[in-house]
N, C-alpha and C. Protein backbone atom coordinates (compact mmCIF):
# COMPACT_ATOMS: atom_id res chain seq x y z
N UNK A 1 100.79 190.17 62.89
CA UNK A 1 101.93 190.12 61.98
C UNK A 1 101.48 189.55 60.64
N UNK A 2 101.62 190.66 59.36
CA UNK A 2 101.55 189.59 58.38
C UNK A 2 102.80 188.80 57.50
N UNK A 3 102.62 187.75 57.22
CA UNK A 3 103.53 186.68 57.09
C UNK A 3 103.26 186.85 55.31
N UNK A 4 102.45 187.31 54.82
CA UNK A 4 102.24 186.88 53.73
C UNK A 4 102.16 185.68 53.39
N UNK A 5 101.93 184.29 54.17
CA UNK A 5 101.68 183.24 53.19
C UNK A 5 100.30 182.88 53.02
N UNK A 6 99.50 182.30 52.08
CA UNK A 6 98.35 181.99 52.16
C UNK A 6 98.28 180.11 52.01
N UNK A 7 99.23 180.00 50.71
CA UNK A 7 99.41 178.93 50.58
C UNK A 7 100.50 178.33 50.76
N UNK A 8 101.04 176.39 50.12
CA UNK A 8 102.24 176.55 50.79
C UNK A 8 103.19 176.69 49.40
N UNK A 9 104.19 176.85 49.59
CA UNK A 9 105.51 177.61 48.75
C UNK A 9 106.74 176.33 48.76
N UNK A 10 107.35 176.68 47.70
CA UNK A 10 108.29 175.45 47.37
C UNK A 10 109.81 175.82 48.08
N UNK A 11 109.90 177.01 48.03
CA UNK A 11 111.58 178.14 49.14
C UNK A 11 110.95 177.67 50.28
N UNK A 12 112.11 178.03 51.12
CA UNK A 12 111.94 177.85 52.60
C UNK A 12 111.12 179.65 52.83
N UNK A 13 110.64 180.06 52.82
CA UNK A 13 109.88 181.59 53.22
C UNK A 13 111.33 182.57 53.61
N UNK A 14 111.05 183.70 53.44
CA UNK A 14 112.21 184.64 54.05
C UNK A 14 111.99 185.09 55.69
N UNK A 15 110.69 184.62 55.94
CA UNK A 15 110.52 184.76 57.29
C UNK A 15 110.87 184.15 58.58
N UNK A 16 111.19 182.69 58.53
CA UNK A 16 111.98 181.67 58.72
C UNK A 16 112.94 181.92 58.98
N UNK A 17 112.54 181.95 60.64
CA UNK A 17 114.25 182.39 61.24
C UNK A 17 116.13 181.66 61.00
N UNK A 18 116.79 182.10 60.92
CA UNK A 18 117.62 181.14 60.13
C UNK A 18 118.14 179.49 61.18
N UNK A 19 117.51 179.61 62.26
CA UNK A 19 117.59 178.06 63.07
C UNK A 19 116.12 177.37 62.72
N UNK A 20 114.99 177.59 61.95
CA UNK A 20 114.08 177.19 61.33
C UNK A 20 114.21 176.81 59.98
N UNK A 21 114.88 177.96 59.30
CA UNK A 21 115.59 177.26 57.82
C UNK A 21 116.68 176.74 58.18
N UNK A 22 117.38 176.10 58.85
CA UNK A 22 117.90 175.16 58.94
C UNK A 22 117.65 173.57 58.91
N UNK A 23 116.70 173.98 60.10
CA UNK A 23 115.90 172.62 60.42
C UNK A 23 114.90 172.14 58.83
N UNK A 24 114.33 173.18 58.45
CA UNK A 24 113.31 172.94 57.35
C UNK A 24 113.96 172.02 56.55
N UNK A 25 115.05 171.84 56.08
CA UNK A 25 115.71 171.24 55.05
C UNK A 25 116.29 169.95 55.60
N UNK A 26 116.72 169.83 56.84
CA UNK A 26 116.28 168.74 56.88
C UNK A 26 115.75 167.56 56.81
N UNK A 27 116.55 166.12 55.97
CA UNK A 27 115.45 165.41 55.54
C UNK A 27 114.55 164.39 56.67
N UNK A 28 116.01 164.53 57.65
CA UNK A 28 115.03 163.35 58.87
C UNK A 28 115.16 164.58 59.97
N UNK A 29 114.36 164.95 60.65
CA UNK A 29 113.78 165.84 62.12
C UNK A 29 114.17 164.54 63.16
N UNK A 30 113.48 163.51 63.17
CA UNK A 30 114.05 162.73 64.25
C UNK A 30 115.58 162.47 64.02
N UNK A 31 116.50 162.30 63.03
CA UNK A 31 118.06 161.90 63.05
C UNK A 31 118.40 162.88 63.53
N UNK A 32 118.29 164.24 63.16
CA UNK A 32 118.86 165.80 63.68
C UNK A 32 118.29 165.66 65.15
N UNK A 33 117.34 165.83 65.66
CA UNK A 33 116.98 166.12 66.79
C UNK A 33 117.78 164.94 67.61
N UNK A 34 117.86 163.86 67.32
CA UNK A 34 118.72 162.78 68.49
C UNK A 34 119.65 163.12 68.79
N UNK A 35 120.54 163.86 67.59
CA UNK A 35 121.77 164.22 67.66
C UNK A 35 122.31 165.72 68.47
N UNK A 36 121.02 166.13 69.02
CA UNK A 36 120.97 167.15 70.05
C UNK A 36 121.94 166.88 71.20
N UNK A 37 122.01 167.27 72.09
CA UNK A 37 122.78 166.75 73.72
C UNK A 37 121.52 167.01 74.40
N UNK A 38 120.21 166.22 74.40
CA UNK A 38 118.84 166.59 75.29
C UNK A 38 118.38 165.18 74.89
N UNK A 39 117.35 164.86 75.90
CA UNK A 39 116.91 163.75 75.65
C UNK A 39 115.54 163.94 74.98
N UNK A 40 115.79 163.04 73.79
CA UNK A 40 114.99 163.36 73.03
C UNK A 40 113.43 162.04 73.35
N UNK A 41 112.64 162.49 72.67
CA UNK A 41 111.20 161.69 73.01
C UNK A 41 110.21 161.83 71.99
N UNK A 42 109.01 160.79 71.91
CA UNK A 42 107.88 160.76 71.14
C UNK A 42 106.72 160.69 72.17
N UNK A 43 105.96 162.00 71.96
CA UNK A 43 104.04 162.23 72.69
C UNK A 43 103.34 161.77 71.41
N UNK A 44 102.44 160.49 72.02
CA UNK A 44 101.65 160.22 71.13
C UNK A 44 100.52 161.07 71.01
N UNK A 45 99.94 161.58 69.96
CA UNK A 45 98.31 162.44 70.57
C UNK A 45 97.51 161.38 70.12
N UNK A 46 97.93 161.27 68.68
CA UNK A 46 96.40 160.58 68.12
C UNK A 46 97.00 159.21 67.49
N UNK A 47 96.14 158.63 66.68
CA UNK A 47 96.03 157.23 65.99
C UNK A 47 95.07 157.16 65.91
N UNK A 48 94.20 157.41 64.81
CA UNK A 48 92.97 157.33 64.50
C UNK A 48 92.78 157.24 62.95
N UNK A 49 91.37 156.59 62.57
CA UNK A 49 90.89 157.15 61.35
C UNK A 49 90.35 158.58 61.80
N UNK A 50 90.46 159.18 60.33
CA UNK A 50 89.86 160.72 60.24
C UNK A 50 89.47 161.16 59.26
N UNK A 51 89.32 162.71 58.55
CA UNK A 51 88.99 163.03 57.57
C UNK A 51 89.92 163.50 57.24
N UNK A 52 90.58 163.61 55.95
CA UNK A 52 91.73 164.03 55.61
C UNK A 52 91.71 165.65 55.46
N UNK A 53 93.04 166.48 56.17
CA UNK A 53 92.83 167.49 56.38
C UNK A 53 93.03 168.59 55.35
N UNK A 54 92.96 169.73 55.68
CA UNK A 54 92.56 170.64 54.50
C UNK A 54 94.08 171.13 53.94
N UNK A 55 95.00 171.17 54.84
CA UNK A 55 96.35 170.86 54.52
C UNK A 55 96.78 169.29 53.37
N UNK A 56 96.11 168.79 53.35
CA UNK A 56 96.79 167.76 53.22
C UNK A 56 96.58 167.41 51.24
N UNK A 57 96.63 166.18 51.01
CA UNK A 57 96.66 166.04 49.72
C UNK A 57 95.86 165.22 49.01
N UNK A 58 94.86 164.38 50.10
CA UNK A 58 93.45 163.52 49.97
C UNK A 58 92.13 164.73 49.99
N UNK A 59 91.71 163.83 49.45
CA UNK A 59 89.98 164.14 49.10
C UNK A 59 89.88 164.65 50.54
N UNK A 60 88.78 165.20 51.13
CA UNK A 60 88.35 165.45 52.60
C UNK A 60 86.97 164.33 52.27
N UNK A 61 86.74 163.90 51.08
CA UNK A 61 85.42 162.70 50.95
C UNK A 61 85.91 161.33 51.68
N UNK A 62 87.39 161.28 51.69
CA UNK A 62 87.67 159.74 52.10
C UNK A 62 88.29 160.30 53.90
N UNK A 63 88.37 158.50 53.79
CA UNK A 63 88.70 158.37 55.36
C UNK A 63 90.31 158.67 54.95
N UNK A 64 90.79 158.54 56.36
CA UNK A 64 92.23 158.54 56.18
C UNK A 64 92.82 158.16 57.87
N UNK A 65 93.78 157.29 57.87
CA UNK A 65 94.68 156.89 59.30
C UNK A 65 95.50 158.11 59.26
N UNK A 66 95.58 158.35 60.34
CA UNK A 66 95.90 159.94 60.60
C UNK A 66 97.27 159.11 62.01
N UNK A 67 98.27 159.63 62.41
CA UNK A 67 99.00 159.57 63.29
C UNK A 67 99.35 160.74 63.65
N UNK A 68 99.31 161.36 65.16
CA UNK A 68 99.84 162.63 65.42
C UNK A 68 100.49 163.06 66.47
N UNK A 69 101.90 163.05 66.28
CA UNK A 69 102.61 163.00 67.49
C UNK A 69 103.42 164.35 67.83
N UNK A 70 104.01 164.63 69.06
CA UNK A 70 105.11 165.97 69.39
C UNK A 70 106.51 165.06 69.49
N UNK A 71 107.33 165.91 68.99
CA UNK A 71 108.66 165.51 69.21
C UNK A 71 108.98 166.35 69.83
N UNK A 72 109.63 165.74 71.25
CA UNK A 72 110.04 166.65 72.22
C UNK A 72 111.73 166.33 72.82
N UNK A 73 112.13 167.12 73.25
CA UNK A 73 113.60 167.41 73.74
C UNK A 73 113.28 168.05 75.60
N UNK A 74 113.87 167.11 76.02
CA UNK A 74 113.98 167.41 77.29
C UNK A 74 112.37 167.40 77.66
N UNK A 75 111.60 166.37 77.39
CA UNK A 75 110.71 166.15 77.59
C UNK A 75 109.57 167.91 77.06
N UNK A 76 110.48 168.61 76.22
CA UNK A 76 108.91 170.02 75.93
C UNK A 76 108.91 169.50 74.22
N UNK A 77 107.64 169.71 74.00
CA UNK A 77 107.02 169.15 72.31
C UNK A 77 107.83 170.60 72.08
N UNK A 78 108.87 170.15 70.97
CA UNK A 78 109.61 171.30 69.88
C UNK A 78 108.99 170.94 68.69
N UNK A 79 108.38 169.59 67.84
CA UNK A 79 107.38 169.33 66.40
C UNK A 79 106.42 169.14 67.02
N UNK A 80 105.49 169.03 66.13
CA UNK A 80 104.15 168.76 65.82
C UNK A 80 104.10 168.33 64.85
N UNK A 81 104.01 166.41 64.88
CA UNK A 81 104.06 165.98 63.26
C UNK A 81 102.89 165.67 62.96
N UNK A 82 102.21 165.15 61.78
CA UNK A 82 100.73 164.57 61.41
C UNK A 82 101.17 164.00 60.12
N UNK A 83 101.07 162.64 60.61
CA UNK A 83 101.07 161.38 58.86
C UNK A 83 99.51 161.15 58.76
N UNK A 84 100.00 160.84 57.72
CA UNK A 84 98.20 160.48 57.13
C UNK A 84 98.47 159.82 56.05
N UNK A 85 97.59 158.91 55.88
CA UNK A 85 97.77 157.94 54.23
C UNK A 85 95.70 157.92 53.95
N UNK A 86 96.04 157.01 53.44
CA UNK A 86 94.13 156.50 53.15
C UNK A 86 93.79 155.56 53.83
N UNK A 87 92.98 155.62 54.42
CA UNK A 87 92.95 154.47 55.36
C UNK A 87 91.77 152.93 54.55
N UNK A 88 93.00 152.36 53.55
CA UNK A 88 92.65 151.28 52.74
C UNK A 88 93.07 150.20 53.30
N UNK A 89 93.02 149.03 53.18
CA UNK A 89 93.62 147.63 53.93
C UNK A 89 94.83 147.34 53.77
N UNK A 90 95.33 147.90 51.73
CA UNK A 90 96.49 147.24 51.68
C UNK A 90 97.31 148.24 51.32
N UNK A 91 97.60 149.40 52.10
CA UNK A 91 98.37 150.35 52.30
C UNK A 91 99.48 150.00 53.05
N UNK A 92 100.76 150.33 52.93
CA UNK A 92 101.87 149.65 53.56
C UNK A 92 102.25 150.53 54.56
N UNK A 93 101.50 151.81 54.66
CA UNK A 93 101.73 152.83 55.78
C UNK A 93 101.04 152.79 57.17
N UNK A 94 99.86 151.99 56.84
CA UNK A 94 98.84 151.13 58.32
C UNK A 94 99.78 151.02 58.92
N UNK A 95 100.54 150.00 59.29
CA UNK A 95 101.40 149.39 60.05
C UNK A 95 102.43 149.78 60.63
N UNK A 96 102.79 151.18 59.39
CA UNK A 96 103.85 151.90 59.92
C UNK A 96 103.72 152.88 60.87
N UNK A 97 102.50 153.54 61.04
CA UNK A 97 101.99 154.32 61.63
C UNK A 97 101.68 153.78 63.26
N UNK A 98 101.23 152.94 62.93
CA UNK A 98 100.66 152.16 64.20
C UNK A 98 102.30 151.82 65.15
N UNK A 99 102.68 152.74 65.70
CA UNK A 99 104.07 152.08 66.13
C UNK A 99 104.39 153.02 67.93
N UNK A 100 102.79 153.52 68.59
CA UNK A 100 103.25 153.85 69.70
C UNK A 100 103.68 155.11 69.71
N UNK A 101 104.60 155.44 70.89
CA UNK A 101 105.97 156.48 71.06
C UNK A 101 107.34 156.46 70.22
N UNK A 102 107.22 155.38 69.52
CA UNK A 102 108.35 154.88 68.67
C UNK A 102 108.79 156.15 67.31
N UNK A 103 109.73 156.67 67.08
CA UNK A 103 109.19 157.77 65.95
C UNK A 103 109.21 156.94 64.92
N UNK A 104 108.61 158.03 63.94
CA UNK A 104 108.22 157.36 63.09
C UNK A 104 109.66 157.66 61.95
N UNK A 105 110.17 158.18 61.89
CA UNK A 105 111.34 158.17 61.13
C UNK A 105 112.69 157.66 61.32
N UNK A 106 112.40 156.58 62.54
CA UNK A 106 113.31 155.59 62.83
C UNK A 106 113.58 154.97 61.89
N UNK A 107 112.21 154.65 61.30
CA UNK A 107 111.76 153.81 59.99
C UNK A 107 112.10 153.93 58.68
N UNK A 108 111.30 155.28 58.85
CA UNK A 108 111.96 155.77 57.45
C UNK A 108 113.06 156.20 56.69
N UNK A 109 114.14 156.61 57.97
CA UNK A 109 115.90 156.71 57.50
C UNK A 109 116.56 155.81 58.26
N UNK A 110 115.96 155.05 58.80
CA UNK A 110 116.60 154.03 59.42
C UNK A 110 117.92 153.24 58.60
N UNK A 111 118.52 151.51 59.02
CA UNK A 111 119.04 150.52 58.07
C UNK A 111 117.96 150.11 57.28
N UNK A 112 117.58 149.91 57.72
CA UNK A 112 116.05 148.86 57.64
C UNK A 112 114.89 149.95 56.60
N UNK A 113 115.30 150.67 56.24
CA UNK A 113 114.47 151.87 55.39
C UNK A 113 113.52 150.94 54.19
N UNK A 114 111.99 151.39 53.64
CA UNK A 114 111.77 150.34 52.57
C UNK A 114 112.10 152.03 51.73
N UNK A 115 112.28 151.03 50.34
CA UNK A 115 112.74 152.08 49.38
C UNK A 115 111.52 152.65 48.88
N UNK A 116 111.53 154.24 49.11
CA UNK A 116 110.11 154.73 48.44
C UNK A 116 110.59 155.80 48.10
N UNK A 117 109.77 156.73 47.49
CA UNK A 117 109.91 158.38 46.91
C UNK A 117 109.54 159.32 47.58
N UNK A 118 110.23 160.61 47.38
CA UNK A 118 109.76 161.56 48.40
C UNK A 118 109.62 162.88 47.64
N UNK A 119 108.82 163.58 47.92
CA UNK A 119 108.61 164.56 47.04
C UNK A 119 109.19 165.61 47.51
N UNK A 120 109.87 167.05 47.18
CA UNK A 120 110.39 167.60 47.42
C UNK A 120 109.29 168.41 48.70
N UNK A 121 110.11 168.96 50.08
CA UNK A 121 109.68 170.00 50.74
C UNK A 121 108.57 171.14 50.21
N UNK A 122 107.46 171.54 50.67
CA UNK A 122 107.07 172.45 50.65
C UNK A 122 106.65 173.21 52.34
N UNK A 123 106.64 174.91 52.11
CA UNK A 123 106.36 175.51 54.04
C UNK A 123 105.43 176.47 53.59
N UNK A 124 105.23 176.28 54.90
CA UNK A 124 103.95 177.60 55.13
C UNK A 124 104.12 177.91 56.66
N UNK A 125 103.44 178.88 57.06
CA UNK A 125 103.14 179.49 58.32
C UNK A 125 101.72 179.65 58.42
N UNK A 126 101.27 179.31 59.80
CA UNK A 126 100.40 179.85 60.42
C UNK A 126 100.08 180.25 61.95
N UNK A 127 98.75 180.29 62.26
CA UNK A 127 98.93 180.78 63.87
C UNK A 127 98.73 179.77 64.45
N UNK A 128 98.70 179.32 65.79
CA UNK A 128 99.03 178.57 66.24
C UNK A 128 97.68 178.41 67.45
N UNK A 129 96.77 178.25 66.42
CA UNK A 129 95.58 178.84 67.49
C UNK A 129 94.53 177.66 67.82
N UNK A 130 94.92 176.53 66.91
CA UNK A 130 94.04 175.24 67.64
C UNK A 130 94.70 174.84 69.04
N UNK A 131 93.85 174.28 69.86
CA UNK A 131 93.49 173.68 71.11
C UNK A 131 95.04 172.93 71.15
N UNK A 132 95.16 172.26 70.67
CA UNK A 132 96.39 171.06 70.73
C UNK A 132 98.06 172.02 71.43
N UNK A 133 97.66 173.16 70.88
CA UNK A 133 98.84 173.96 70.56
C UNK A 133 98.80 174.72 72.41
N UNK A 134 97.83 174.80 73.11
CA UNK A 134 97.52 175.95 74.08
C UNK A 134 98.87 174.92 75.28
N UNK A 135 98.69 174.01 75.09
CA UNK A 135 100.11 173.16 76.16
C UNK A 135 101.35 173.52 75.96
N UNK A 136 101.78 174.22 74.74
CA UNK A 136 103.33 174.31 74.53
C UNK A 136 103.71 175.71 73.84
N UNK A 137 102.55 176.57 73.64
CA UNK A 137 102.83 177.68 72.89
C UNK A 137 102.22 178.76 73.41
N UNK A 138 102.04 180.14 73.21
CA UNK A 138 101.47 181.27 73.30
C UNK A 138 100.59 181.67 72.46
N UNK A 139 99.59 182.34 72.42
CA UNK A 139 98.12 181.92 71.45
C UNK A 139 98.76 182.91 70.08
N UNK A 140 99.81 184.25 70.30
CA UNK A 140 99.97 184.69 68.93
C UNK A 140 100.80 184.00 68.55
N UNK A 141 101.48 183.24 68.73
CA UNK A 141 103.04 182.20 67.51
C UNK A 141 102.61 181.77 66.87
N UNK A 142 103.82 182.02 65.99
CA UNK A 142 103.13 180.96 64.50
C UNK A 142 103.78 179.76 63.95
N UNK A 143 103.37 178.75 63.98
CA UNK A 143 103.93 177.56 63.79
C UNK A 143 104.65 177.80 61.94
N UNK A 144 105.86 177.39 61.96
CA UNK A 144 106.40 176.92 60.83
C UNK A 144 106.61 175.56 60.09
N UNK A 145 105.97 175.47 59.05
CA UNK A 145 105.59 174.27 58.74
C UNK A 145 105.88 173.86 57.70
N UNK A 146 106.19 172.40 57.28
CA UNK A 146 106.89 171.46 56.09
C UNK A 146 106.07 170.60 55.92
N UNK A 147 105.96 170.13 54.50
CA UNK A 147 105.50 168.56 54.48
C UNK A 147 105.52 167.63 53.24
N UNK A 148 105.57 167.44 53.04
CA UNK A 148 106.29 166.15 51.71
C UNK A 148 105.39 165.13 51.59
N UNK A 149 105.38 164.33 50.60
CA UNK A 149 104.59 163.06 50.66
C UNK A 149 105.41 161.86 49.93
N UNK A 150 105.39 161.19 50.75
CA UNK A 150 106.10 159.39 50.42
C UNK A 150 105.30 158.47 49.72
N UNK A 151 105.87 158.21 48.81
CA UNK A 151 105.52 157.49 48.03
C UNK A 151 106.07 155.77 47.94
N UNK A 152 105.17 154.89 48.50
CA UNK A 152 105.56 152.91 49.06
C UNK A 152 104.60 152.43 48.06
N UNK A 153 105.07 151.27 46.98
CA UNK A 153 104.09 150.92 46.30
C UNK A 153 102.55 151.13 46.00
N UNK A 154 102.96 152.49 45.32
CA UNK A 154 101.65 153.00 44.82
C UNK A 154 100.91 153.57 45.97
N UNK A 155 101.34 153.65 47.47
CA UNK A 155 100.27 154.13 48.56
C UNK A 155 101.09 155.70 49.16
N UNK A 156 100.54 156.72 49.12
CA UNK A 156 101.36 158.06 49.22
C UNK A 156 100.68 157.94 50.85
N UNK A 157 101.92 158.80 51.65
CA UNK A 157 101.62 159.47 53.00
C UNK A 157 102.16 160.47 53.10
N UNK A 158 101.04 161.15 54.05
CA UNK A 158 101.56 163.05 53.71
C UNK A 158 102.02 163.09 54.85
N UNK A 159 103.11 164.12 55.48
CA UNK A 159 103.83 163.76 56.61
C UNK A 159 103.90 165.42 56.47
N UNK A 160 103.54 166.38 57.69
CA UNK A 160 103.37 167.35 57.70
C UNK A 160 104.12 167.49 59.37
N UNK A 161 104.71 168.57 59.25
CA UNK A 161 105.32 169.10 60.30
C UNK A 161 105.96 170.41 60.61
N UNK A 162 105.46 170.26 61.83
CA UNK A 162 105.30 172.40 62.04
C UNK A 162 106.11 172.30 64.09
N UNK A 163 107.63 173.22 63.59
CA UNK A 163 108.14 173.90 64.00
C UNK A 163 107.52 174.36 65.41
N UNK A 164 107.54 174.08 66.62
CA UNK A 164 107.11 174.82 67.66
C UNK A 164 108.23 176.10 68.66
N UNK A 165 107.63 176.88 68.84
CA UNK A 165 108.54 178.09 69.41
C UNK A 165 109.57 177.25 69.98
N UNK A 166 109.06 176.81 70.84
CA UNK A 166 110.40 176.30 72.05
C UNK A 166 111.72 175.68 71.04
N UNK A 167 111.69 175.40 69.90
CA UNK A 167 112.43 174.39 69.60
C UNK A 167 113.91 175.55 69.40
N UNK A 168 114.00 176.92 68.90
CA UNK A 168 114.76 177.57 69.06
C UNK A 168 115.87 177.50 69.87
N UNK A 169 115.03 177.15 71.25
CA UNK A 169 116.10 176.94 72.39
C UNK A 169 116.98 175.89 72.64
N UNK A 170 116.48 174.57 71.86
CA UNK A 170 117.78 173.72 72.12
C UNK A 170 118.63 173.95 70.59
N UNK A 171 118.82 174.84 69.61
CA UNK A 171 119.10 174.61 68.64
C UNK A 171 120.47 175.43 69.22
């Protein structure tokens, strides 16, 4: 299938089924998804330093704390999120990241929210053909994907998140 995207785009795509452009615009995925009737959950994958990815909005020269979790409903991963900041000492996103199964946008639209900036949505599509993906998907789907970057005293985190098939079904 071609999708025509190469890069990512500031519209939600016309390909974007309309329960995907829904969700896309979305500013919190964890507030919407709680508000499902399914029990909702956080799979931790990763917590690591890494190299910052080719998606993303860092150098690939620096390190970067990478967090990468599924948000799942009824216990099946419907996201696939990935934060990432720089992995510097006095980054205020270390700490935030580091938080378990806990989501991470408890935090960030929470009461308790710290006041930061957010840059508008951008999506893309692709296939769905790394390893991570072979537990919850079919090797031709194509993940639909968002990601923004937050801005906390001077320290940006890119917060990327891609749409998994299943999620259709509780929508």
């Amino acid at each position: 299938m071609d999708i025509g995207l190469v890069s990512w785009q500031q519209e939600v795509p016309r390909h974007f089924t309309s329960k995907i452009k829904n969700l896309a615009v979305q500013q919190s995925l964890t507030g919407m998804l709680k508000k499902r009737p399914h029990a909702f959950s956080v799979q931790l994958l990763a917590l690591k330093a890494d190299k910052a990815t080719e998606h993303g909005i860092f150098s690939q020269e620096h390190s970067t704390w990478m967090r990468e979790v599924f948000l799942c409903l009824d216990g099946v991963p419907v996201v696939q999120a990935r934060s990432e900041c720089r992995n510097v000492p006095d980054s205020p996103w270390l700490s935030m990241l580091d938080r378990g199964e806990s989501p991470l946008g408890q935090t960030l639209f929470g009461t308790q929210a710290p006041t930061f900036q957010r840059t508008p949505f951008e999506y893309n599509a692709e296939p769905l053909s790394a390893p991570i993906y072979q537990q919850c998907c079919t090797p031709d789907a194509l993940r639909y994907c968002r990601r923004s970057v937050f801005q906390l005293n001077g320290h940006a985190l890119l917060m990327m998140e891609s749409f998994l098939p299943r999620i259709e079904h509780f929508m």
